[in-house]
C-alpha atoms as a PDB file:
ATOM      1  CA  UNK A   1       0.000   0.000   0.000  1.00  0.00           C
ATOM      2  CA  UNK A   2       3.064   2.266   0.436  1.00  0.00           C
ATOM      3  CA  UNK A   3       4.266   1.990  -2.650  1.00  0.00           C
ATOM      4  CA  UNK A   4       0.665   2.054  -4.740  1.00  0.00           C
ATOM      5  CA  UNK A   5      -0.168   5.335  -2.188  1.00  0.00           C
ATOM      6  CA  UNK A   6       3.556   7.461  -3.340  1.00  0.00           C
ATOM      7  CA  UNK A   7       2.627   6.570  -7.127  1.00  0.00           C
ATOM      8  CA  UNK A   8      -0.872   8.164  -6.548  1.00  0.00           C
ATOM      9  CA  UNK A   9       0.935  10.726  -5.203  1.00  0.00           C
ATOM     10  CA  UNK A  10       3.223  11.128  -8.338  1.00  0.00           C
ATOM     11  CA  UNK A  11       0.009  11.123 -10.395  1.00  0.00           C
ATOM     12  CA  UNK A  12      -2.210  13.785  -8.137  1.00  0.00           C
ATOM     13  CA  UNK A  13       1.373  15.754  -8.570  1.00  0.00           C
ATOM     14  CA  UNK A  14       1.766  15.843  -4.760  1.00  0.00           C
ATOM     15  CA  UNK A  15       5.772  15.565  -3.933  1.00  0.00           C
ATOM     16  CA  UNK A  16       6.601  12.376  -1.886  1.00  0.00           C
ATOM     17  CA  UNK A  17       8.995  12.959   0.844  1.00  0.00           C
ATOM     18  CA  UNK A  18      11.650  10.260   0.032  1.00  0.00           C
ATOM     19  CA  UNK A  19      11.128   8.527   3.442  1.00  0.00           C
ATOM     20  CA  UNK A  20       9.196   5.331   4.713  1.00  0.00           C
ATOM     21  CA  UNK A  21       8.779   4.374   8.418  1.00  0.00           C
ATOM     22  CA  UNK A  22       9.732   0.538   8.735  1.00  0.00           C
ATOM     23  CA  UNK A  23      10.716  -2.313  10.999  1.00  0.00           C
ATOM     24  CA  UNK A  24      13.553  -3.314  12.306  1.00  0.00           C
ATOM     25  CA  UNK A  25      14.404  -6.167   9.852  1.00  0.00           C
ATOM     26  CA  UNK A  26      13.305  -4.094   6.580  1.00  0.00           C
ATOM     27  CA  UNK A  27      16.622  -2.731   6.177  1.00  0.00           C
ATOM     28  CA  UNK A  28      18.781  -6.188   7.458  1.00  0.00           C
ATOM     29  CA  UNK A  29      18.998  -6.340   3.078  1.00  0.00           C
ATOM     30  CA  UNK A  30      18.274  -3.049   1.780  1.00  0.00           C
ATOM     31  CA  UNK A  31      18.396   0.640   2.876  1.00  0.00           C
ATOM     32  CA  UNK A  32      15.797   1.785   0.087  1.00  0.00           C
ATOM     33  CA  UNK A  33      12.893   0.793  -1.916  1.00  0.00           C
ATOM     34  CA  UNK A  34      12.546   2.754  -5.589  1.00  0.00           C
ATOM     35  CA  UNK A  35       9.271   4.416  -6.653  1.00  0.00           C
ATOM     36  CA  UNK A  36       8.919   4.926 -10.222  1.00  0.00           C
ATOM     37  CA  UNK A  37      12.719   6.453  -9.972  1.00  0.00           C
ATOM     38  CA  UNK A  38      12.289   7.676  -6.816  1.00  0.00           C
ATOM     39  CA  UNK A  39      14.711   6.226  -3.844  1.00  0.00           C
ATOM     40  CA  UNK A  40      13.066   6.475  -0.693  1.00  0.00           C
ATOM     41  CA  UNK A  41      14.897   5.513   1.920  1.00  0.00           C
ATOM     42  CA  UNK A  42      13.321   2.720   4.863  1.00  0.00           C
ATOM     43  CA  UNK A  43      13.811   4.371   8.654  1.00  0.00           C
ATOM     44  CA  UNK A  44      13.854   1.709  11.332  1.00  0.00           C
ATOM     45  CA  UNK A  45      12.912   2.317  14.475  1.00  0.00           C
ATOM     46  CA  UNK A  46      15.872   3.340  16.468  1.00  0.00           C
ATOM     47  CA  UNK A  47      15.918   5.936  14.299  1.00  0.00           C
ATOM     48  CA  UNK A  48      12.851   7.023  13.667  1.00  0.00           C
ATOM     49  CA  UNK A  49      12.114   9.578  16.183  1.00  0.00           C
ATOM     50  CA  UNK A  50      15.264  11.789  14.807  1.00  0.00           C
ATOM     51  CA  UNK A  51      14.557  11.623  11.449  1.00  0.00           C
ATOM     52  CA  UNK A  52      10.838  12.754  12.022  1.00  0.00           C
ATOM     53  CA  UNK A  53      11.884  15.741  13.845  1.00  0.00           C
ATOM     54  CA  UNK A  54      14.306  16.667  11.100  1.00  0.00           C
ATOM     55  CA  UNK A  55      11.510  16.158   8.211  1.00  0.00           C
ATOM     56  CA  UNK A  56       8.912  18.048  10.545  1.00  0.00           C
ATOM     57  CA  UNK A  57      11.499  20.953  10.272  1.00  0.00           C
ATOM     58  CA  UNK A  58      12.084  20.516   6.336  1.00  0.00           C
ATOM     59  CA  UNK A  59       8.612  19.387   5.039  1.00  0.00           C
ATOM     60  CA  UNK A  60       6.502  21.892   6.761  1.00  0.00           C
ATOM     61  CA  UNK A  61       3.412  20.714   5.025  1.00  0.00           C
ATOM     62  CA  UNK A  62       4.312  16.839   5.992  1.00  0.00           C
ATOM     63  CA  UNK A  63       1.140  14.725   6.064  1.00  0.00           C
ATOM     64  CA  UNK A  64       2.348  11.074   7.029  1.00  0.00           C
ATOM     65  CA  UNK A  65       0.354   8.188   5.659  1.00  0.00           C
ATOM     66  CA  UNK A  66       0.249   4.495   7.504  1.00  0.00           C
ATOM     67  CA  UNK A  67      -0.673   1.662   6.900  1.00  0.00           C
ATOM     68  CA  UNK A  68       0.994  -0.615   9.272  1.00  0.00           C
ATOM     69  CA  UNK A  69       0.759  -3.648  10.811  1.00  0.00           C
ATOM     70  CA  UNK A  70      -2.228  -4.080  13.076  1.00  0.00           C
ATOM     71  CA  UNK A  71      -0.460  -5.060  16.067  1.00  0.00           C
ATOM     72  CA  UNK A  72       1.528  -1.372  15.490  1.00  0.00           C
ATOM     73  CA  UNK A  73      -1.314   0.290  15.256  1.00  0.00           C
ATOM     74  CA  UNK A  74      -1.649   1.638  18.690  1.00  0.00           C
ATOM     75  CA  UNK A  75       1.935   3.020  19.194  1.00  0.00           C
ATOM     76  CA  UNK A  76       2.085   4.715  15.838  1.00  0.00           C
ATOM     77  CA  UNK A  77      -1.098   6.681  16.855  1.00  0.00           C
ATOM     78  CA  UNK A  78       0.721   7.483  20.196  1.00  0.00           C
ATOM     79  CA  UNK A  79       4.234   8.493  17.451  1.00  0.00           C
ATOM     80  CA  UNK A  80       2.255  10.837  15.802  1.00  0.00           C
ATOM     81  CA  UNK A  81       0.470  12.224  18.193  1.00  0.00           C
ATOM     82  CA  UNK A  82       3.994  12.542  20.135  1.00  0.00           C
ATOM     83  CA  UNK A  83       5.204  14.642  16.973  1.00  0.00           C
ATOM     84  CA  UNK A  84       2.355  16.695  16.466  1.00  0.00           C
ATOM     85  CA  UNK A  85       2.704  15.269  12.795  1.00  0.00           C
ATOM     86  CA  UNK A  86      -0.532  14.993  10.742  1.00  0.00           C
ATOM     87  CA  UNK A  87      -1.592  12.193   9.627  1.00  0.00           C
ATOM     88  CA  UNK A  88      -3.830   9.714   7.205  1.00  0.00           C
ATOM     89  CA  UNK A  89      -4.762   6.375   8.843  1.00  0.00           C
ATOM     90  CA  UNK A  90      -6.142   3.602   6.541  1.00  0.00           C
ATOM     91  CA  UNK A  91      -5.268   0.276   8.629  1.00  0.00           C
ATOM     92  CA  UNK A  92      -7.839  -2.104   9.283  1.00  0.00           C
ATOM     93  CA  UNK A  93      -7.007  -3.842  12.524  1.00  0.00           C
ATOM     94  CA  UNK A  94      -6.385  -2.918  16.363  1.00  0.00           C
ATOM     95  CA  UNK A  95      -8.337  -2.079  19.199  1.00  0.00           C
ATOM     96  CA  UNK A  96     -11.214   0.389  17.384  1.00  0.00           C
ATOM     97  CA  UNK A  97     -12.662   1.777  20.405  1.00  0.00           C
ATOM     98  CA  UNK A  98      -9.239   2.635  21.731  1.00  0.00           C
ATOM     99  CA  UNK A  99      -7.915   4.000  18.442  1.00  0.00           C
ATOM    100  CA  UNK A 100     -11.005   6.290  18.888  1.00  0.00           C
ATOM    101  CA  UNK A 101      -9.923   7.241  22.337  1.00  0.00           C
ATOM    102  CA  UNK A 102      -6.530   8.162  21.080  1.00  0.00           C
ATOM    103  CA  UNK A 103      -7.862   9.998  18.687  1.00  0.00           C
ATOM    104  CA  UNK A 104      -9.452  12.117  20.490  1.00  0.00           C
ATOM    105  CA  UNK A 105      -6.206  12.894  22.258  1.00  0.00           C
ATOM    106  CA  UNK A 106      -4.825  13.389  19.125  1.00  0.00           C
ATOM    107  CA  UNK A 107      -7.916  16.304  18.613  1.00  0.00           C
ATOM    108  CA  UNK A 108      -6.743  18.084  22.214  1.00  0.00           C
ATOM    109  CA  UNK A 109      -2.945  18.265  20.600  1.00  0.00           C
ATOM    110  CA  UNK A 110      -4.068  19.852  17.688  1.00  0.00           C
ATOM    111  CA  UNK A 111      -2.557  16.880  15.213  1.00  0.00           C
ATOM    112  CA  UNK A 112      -4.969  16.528  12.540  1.00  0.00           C
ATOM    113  CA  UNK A 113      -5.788  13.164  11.069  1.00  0.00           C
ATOM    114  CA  UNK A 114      -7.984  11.079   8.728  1.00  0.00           C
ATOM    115  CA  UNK A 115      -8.897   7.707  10.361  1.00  0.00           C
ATOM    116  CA  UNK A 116     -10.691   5.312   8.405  1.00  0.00           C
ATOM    117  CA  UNK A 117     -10.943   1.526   8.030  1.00  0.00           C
ATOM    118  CA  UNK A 118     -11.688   2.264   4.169  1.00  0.00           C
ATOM    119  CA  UNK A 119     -10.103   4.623   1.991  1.00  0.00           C
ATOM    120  CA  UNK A 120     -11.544   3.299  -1.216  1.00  0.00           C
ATOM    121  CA  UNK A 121     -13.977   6.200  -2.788  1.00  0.00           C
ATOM    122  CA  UNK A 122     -17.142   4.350  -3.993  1.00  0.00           C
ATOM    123  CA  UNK A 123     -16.715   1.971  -0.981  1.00  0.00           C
ATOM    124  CA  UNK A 124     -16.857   4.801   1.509  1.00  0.00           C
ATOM    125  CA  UNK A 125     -19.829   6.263  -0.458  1.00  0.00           C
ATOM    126  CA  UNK A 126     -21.706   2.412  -0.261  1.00  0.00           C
ATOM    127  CA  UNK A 127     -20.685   2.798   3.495  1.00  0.00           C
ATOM    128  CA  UNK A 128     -22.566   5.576   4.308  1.00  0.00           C
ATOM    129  CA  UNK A 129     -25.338   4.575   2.147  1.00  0.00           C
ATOM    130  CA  UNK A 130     -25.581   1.795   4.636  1.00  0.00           C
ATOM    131  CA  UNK A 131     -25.540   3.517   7.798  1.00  0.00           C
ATOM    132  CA  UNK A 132     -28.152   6.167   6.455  1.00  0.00           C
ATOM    133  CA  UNK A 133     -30.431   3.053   5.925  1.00  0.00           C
ATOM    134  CA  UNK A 134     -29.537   1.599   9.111  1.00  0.00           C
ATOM    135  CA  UNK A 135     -30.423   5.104  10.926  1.00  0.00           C
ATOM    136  CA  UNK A 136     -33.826   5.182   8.759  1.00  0.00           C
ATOM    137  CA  UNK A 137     -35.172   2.083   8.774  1.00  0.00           C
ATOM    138  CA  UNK A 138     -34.458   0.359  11.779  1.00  0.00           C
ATOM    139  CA  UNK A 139     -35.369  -3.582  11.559  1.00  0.00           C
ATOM    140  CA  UNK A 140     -36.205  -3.130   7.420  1.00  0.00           C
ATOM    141  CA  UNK A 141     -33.869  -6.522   7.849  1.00  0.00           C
ATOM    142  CA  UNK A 142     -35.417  -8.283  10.784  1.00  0.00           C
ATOM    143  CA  UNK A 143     -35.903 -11.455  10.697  1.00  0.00           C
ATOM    144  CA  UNK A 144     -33.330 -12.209   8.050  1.00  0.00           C
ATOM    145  CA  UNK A 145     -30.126 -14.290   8.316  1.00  0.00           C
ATOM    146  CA  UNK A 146     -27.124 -12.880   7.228  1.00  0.00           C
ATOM    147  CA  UNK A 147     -24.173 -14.555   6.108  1.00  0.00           C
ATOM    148  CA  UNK A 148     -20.797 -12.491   4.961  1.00  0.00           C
ATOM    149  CA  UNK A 149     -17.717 -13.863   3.500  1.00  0.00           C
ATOM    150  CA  UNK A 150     -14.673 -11.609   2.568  1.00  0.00           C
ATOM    151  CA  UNK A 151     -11.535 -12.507   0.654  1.00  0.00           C
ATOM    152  CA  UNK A 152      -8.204 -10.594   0.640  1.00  0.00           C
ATOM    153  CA  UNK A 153      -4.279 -11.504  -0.121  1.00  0.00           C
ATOM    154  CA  UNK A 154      -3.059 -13.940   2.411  1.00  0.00           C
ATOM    155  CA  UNK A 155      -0.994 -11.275   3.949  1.00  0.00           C
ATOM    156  CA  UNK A 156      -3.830 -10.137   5.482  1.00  0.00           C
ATOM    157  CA  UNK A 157      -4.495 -12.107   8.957  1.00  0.00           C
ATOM    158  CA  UNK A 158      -7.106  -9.484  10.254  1.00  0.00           C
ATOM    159  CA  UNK A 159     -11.032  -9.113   9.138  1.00  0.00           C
ATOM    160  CA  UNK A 160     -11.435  -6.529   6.948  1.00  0.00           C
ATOM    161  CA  UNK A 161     -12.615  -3.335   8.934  1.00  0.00           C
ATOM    162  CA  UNK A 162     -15.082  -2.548   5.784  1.00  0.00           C
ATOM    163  CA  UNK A 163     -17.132  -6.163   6.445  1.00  0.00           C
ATOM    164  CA  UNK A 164     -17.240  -4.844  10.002  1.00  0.00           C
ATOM    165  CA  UNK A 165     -18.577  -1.212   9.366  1.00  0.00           C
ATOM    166  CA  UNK A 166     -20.915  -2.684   7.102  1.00  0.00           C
ATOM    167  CA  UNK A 167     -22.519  -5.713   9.386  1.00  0.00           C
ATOM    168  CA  UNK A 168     -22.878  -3.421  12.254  1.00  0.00           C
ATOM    169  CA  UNK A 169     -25.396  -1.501   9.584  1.00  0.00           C
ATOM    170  CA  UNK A 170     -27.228  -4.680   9.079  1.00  0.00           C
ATOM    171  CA  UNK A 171     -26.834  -5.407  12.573  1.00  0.00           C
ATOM    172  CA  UNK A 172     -28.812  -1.876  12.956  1.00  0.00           C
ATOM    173  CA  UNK A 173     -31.697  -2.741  10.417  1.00  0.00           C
ATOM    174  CA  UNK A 174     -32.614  -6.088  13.030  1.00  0.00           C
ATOM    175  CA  UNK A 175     -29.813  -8.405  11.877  1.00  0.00           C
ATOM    176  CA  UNK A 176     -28.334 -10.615  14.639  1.00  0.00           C
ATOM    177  CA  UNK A 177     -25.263 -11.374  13.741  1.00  0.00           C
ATOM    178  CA  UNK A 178     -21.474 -11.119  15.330  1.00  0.00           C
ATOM    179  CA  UNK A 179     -18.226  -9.913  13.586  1.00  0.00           C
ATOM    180  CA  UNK A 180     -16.845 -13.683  14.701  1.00  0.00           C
ATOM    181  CA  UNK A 181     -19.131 -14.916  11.850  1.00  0.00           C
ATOM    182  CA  UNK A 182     -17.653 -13.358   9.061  1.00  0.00           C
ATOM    183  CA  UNK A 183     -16.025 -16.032   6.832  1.00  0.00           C
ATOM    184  CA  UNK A 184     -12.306 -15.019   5.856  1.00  0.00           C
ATOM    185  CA  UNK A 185     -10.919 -16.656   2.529  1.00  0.00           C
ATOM    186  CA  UNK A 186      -7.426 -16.398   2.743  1.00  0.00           C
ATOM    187  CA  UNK A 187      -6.384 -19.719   0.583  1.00  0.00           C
ATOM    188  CA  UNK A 188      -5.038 -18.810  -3.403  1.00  0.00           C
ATOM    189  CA  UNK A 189      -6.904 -21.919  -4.195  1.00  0.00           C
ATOM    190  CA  UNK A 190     -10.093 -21.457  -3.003  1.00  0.00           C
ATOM    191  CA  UNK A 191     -10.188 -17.632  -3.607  1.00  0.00           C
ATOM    192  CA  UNK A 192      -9.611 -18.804  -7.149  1.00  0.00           C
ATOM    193  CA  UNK A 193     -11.802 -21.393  -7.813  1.00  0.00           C
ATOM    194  CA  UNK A 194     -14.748 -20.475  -5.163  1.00  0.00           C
ATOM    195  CA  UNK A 195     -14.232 -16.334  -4.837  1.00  0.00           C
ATOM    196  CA  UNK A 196     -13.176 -16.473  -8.758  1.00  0.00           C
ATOM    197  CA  UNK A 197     -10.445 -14.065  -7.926  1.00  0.00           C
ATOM    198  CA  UNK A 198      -8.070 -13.319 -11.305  1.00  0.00           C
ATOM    199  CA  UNK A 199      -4.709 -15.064 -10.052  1.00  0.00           C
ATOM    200  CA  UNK A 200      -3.274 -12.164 -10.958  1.00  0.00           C
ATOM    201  CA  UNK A 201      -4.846 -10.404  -8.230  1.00  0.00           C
ATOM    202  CA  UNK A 202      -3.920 -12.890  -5.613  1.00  0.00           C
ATOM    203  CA  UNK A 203      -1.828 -10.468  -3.904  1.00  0.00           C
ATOM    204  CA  UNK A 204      -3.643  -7.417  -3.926  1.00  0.00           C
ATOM    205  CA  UNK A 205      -7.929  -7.737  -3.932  1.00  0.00           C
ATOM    206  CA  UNK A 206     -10.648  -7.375  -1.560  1.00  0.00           C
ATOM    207  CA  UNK A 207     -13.632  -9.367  -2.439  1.00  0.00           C
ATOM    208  CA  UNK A 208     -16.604  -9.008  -0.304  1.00  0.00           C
ATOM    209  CA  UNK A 209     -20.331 -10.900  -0.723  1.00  0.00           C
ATOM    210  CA  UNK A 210     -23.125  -9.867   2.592  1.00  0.00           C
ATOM    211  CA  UNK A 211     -25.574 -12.347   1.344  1.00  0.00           C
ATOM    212  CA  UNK A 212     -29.737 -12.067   3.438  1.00  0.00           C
ATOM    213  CA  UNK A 213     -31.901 -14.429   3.422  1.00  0.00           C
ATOM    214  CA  UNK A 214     -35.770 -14.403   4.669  1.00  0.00           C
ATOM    215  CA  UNK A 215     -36.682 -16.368   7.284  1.00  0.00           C
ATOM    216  CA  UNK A 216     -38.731 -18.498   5.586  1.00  0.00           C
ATOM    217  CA  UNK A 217     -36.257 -18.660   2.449  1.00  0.00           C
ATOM    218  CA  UNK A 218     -38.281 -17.437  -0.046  1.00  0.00           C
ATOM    219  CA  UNK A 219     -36.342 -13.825   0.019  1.00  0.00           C
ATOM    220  CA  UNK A 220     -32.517 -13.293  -1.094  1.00  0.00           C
ATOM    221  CA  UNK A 221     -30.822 -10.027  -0.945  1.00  0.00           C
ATOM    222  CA  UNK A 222     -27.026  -9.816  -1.803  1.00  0.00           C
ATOM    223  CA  UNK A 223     -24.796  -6.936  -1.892  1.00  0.00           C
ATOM    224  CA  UNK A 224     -21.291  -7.210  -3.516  1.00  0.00           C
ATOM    225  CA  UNK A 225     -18.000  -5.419  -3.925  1.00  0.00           C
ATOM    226  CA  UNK A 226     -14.767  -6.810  -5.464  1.00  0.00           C
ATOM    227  CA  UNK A 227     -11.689  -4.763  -5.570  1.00  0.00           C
ATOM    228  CA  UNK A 228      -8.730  -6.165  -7.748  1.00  0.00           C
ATOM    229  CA  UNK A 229      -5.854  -4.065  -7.287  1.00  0.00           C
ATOM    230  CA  UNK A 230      -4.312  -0.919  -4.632  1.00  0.00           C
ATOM    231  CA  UNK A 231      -5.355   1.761  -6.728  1.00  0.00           C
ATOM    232  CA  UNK A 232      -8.560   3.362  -5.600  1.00  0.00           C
ATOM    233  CA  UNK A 233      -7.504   2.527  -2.010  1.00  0.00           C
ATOM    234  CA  UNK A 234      -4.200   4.744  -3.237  1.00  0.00           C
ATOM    235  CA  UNK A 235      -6.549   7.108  -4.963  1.00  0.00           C
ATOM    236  CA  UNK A 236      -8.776   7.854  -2.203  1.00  0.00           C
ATOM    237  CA  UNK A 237      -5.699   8.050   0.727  1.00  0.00           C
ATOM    238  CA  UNK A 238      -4.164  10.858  -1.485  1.00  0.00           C
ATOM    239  CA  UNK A 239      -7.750  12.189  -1.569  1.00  0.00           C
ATOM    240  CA  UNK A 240      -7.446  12.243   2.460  1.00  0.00           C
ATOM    241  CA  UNK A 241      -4.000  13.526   2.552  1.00  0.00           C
ATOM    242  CA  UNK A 242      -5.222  16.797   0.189  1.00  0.00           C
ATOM    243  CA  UNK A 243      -8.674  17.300   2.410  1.00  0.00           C
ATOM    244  CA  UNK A 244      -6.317  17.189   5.676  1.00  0.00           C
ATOM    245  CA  UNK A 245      -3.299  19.800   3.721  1.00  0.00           C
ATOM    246  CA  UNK A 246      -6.424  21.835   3.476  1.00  0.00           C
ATOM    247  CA  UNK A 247      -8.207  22.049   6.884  1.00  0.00           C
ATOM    248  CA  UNK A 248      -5.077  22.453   8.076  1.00  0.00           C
ATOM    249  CA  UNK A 249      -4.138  26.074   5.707  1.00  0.00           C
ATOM    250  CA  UNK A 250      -7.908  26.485   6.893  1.00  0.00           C
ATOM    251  CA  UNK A 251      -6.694  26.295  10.718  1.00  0.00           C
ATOM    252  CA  UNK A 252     -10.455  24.221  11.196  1.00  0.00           C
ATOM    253  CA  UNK A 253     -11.276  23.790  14.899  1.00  0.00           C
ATOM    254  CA  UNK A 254     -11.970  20.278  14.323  1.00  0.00           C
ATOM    255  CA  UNK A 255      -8.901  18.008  13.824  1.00  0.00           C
ATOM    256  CA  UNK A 256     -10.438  14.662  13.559  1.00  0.00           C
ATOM    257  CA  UNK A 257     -11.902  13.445  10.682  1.00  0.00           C
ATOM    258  CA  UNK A 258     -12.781  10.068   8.800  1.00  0.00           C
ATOM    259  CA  UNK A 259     -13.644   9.194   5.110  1.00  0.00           C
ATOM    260  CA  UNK A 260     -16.965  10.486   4.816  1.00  0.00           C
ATOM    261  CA  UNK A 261     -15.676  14.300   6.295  1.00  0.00           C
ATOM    262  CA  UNK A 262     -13.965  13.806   2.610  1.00  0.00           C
ATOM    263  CA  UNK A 263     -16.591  12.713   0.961  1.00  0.00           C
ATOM    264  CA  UNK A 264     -19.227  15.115   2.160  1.00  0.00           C
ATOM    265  CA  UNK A 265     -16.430  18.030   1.426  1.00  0.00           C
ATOM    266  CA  UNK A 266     -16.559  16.488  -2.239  1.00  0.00           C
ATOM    267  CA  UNK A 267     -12.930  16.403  -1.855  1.00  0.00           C
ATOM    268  CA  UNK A 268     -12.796  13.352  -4.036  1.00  0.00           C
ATOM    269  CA  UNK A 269     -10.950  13.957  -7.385  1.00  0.00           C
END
């Protein structure tokens, strides 16, 4: 996702500080990674509170992007909010409820971020087309059973933060259903033959089925998205990175945003 979000970059013709925030056996073989020409060099972390400050102080504009590991989730919050360095936020996985509560520290410091689960543009937009359903019509679902099963590259051990923004809207509209329930395809094999993922996209898709039936079976409703490639999660992270550049020349009172703050500011190119 690093790489896919500085070649979005490149094409939005926003300049990529030549820097990448990595761990500690990144660099045991290499010291950089080339972007489309571009060396950007990896910065472990026993260095990576120095080399921060020195980019806050040369980059005054510096938006950070990060999509790390989930179990790295928490402390990078806590890094950024340490540096008073703005940020965009598209990981999936960690503690939600205390990524929230962090974030709201993050609002009292005055570091501006964009925290979303999703940074895919016509995702977000089926997102909140959800919720606003779910705050409508309360139990338009009841009754039903759901069943959800979401497929992404094998590199991916957590569930996919969209599938669980989306049942809690179905959970809203009378569902019962728990997170614990959603079925994770993680096998090339059967994403293949079952999810009929292109094999070229076994390393980079997110394909995603919320399948309700009616009690009695005579009803089906099914709502799809498949996602082959990085690019409109790229897309739509540069998208957040340009929204944030701008509330911040704005000096907004609010600091905290999430996807759709971008996509109600029609901030999406």
């Amino acid at each position: 996702m690093g790489q896919a979000v500085a070649e979005a970059a490149m094409r939005a013709g926003v300049e990529v500080v030549p820097y990448t925030l990595c761990g500690p056996a990144d660099v045991e073989s290499k010291s950089h990674v080339d972007v489309q020409g571009l060396k950007v060099e990896l910065v472990p972390p026993a260095v990576r509170d120095v080399v921060v400050a020195d980019l806050k102080g040369r980059y005054p504009q510096l938006v950070m992007v990060d999509y790390t590991l989930p179990d790295a989730i928490h402390s990078m919050v806590d890094f950024y909010v340490k540096h008073g360095t703005p940020f965009v936020m598209g990981t999936t996985g960690g503690d939600r409820a205390k990524i929230h509560q962090q974030a709201r520290g993050v609002s009292d410091a005055r570091t501006y971020a964009v925290i979303a689960p999703n940074m895919g543009k016509q995702i977000v937009a089926f997102q909140a087309m959800m919720d606003m359903m779910a705050k409508n019509f309360p139990g338009a679902f009841a009754g039903y059973k759901l069943r959800v099963v979401e497929s992404h590259q094998s590199t991916k051990k957590d569930t996919s933060g969209t599938a669980k923004a989306v049942v809690q809207s179905f959970v809203e509209l009378g569902v019962p259903f728990d997170v614990s329930q959603i079925e994770l395809v993680r096998e090339p094999k059967e994403q293949v033959e079952v999810m009929k993922v292109p094999e070229s996209a076994l390393n980079g898709h997110a394909y995603h089925t919320y399948q309700l039936v009616s009690g009695d079976g005579s009803v089906m409703f099914e709502f799809q998205h498949n996602v082959v490639g990085r690019t409109t999660y790229a897309e739509g992270t540069v998208d957040a990175a340009l929204f944030l550049a701008q509330r911040i020349a704005e000096g907004s009172q609010q600091t905290l945003y999430n996807m759709i703050d971008v996509l109600r500011a029609g901030a999406m190119r």
